[in-house]
Protein backbone atom coordinates (compact mmCIF):
# COMPACT_ATOMS: atom_id res chain seq x y z
CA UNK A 1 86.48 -85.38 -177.02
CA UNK A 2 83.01 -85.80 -177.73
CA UNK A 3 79.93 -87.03 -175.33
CA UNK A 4 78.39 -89.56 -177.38
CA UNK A 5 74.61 -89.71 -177.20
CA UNK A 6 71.88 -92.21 -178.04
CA UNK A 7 68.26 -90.71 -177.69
CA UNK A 8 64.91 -92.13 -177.61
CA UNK A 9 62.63 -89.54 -178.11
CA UNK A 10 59.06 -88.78 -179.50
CA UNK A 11 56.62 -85.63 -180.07
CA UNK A 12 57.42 -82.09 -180.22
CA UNK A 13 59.72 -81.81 -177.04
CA UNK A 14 61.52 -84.79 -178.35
CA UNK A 15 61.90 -83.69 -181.95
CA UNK A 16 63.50 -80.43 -180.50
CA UNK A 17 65.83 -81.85 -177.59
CA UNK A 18 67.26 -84.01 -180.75
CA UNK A 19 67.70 -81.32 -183.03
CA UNK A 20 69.53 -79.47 -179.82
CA UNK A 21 72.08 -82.08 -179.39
CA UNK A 22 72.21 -82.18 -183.37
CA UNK A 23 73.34 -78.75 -183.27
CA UNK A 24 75.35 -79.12 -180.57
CA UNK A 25 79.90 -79.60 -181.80
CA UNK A 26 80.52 -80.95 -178.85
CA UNK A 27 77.73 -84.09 -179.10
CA UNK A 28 77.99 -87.26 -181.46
CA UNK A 29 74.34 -88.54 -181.34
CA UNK A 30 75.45 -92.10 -182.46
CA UNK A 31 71.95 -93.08 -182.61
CA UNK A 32 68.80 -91.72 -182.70
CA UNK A 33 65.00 -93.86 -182.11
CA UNK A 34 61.99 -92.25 -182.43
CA UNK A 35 58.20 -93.69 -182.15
CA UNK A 36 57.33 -94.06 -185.59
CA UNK A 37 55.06 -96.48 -188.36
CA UNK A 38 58.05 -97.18 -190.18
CA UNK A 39 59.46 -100.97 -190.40
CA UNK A 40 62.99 -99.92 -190.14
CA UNK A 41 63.62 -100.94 -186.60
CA UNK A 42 66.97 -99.24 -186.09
CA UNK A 43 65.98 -95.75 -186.29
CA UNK A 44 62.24 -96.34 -185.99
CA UNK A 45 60.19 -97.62 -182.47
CA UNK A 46 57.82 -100.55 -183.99
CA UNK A 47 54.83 -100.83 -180.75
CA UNK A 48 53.18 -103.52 -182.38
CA UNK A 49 56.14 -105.47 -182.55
CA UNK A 50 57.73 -104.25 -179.07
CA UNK A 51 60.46 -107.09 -177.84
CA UNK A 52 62.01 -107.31 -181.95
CA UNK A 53 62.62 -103.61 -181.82
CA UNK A 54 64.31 -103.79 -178.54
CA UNK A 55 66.23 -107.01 -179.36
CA UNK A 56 67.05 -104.82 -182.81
CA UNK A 57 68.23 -101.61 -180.59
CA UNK A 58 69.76 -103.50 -178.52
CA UNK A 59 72.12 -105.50 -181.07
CA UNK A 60 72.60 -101.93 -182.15
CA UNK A 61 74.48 -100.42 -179.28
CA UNK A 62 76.57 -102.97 -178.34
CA UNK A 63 78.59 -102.18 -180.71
CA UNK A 64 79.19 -98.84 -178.76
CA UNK A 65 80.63 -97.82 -175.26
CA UNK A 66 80.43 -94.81 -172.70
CA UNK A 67 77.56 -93.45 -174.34
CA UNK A 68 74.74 -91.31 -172.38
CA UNK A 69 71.10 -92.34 -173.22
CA UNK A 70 68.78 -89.42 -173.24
CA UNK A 71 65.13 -90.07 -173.74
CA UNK A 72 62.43 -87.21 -174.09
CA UNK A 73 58.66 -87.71 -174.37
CA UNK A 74 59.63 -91.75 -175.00
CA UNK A 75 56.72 -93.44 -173.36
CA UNK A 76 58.12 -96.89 -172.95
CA UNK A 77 60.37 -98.57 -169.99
CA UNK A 78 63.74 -98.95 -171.63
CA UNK A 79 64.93 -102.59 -170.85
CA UNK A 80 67.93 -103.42 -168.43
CA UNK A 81 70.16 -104.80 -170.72
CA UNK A 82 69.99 -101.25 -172.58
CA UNK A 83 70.41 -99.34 -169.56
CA UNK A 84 73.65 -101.67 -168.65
CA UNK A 85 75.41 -101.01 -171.66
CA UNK A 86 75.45 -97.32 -171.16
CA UNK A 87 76.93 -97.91 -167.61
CA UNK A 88 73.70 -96.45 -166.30
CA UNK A 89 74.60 -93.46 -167.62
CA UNK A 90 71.26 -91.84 -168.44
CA UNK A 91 68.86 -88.27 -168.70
CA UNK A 92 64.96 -88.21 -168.96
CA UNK A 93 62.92 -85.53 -169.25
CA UNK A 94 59.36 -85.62 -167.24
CA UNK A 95 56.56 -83.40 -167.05
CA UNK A 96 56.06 -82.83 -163.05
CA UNK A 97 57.67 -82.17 -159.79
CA UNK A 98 59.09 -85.56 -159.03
CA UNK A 99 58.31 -87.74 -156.96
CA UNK A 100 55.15 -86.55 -157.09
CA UNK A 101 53.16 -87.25 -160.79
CA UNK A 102 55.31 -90.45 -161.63
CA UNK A 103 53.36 -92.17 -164.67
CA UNK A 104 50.56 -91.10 -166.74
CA UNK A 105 48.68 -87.93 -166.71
CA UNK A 106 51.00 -85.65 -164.07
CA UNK A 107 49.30 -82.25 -164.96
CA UNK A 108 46.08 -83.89 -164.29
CA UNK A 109 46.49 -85.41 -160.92
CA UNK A 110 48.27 -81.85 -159.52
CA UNK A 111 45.40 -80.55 -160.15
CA UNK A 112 42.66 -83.32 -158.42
CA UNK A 113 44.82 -83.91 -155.59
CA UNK A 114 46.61 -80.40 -155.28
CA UNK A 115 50.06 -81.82 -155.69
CA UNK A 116 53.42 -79.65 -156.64
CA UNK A 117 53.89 -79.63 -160.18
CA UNK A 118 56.48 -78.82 -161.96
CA UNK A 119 59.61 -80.52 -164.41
CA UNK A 120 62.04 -82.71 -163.93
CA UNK A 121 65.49 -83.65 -165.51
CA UNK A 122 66.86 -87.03 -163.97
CA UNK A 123 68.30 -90.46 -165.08
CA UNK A 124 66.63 -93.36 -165.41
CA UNK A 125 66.04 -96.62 -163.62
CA UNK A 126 64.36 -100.19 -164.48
CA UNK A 127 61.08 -98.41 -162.81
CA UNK A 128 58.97 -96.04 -163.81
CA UNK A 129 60.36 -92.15 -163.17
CA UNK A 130 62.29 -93.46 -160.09
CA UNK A 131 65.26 -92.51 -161.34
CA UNK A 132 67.82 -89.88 -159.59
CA UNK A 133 67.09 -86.21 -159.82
CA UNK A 134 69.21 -84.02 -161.89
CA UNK A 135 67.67 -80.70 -161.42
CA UNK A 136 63.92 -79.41 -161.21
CA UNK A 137 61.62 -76.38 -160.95
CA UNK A 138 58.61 -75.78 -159.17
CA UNK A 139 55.56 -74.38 -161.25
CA UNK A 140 52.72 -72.68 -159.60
CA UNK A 141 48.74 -72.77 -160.46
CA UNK A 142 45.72 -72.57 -159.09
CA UNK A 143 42.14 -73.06 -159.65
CA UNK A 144 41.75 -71.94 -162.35
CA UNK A 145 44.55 -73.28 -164.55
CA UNK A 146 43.84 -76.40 -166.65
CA UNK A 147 45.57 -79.37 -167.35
CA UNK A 148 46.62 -77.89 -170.86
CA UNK A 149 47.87 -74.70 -169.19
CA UNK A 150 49.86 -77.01 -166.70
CA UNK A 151 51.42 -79.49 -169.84
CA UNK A 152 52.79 -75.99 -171.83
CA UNK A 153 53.92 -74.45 -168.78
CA UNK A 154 55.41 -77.72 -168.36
CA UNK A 155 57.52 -78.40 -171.16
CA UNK A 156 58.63 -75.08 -171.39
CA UNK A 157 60.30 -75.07 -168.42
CA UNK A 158 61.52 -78.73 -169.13
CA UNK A 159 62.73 -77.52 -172.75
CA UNK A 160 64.27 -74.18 -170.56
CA UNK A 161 65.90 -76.61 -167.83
CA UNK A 162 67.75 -79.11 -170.46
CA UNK A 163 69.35 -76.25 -172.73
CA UNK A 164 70.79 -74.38 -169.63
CA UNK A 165 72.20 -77.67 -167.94
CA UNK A 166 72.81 -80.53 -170.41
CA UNK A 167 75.84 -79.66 -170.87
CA UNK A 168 76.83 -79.83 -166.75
CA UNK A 169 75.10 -82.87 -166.49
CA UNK A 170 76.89 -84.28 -169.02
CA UNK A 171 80.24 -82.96 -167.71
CA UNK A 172 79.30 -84.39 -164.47
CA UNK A 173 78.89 -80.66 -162.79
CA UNK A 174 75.28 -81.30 -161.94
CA UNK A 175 75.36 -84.62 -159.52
CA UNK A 176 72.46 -86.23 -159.25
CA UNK A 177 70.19 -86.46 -156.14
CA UNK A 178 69.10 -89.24 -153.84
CA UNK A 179 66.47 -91.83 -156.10
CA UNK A 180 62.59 -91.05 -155.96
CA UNK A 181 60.84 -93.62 -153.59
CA UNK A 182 58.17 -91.85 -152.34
CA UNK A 183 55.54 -89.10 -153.59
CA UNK A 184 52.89 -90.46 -156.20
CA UNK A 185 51.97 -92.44 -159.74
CA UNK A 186 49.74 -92.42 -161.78
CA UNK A 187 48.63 -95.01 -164.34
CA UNK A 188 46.52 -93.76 -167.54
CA UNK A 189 43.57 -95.88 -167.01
CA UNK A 190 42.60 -93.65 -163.95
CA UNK A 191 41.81 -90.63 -165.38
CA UNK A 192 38.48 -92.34 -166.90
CA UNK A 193 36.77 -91.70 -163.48
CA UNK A 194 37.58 -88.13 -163.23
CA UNK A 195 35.68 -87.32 -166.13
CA UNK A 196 32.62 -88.61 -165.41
CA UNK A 197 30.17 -86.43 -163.13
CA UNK A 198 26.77 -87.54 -161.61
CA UNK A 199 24.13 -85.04 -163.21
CA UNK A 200 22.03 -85.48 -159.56
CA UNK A 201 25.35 -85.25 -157.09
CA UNK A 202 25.63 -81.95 -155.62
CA UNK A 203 29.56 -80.99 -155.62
CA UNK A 204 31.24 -77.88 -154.20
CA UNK A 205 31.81 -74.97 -156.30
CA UNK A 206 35.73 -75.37 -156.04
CA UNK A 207 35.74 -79.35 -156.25
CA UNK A 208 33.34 -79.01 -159.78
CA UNK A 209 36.21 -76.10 -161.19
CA UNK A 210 38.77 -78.49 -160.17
CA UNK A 211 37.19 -82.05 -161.86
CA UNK A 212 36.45 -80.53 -165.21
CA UNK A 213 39.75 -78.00 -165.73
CA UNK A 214 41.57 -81.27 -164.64
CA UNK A 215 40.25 -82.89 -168.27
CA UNK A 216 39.88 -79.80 -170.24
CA UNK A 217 42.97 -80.47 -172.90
CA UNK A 218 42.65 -80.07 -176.90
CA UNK A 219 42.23 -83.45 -178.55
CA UNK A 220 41.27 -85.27 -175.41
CA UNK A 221 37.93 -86.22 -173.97
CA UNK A 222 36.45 -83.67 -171.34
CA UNK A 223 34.12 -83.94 -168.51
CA UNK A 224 30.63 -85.33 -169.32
CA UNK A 225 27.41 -86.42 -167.74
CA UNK A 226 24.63 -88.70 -168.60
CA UNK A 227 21.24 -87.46 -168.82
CA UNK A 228 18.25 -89.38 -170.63
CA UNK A 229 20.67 -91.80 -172.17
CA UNK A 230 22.54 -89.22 -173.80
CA UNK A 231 26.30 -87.83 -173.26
CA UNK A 232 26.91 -84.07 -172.10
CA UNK A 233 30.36 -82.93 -172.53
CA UNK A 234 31.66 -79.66 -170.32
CA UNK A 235 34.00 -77.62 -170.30
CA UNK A 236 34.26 -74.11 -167.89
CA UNK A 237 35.11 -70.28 -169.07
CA UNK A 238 35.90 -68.35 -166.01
CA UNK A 239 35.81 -64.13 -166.37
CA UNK A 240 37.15 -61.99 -163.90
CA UNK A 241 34.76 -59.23 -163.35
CA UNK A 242 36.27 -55.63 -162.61
């Protein structure tokens, strides 16, 4: 018999945990969402219009029973009623050592605060990544690692973990651990005052390394100061000297 699947997924480690479970004889992926511009609301995440895509999943899947809901790189707090129909029965996928990095921005705030990092496969609850704990790894970095080299390192593991133990989980092989309470979150609109540095402050050495690697990530706004009305942006290249 086959596990049945829905999966919400987004981005590059979403696109490839679906085509996994595509590939996969023993999984019927009964339906697939994905964040996308489209108006076709069943196979298509509309933001703008949030609560008529969810009412539109939702109608959706209760057509269907003992299904698993898997969601990778989603972004959005799947709604109760969705969760219920599944019996609870759920796998995410999240970039960090849980329960530390809940929320926005994990890679980033291992780095300012010198938390564990790592990745994370465990279910889902009507929180925010305080779901159970499937299974996890433990990635280590230091100063000189930014939050870009944290994010790949990341997601490869995360990609790594899921292959090697879907299939357990799903069998019910891999039990899940006790829910995550404590440790820390993160919201996104936080990270603004990490980037900003006071051109006359005087910092340590190791705290300056630390404030701008913690921003440095293609595509996204680094460190900056202000000096004579006008912005600085910064970014550090560190050689090791023989």
């Amino acid at each position: 018999m086959k596990h049945k699947i829905v999966i919400f997924y987004g981005r590059e480690v979403g696109h490839e945990i679906y085509k996994t479970l595509k590939n996969e004889k023993s999984i019927e992926i009964i339906h697939a969402i994905k964040v996308g511009k489209k108006k076709d609301l069943t196979q298509n995440f509309n933001k703008k219009k949030i609560k008529e895509s969810w009412d539109c999943i939702y109608r959706k899947l209760k057509k269907f029973n003992n299904f698993t809901i898997i969601t990778a790189w989603w972004g959005f707090i799947i709604p109760s009623k969705i969760l219920k129909l599944s019996k609870k029965n759920t796998i995410n996928l999240h970039p960090s050592f849980l329960p530390y990095g809940r929320g926005k921005y994990p890679n980033v705030w291992a780095i300012i605060n010198k938390e564990p990092f790592g990745a994370t496969i465990c279910s889902l609850s009507s929180g925010i990544d305080n779901g159970r704990v499937y299974i996890q790894k433990k990635l280590n970095y230091d100063l000189f690692d930014t939050a870009e080299d944290l994010y790949i390192r990341s997601v490869k593991e995360l990609i790594s973990l899921f292959k090697r133990n879907y299939k357990k989980i799903l069998a019910g092989s891999i039990s899940s651990k006790k829910s995550i309470i404590n440790g820390s979150y993160y919201s996104s609109s936080r990270i603004k005052n990490i980037r900003k540095l006071q051109i006359n402050k005087r910092y340590r050495l190791s705290e300056l390394i630390k404030r701008i690697n913690a921003v440095t990530y293609s595509g996204y706004p680094k460190a900056y100061f202000i000096k004579n009305k006008k912005k600085y942006s910064l970014e550090i290249k560190i050689l090791k000297q023989n």
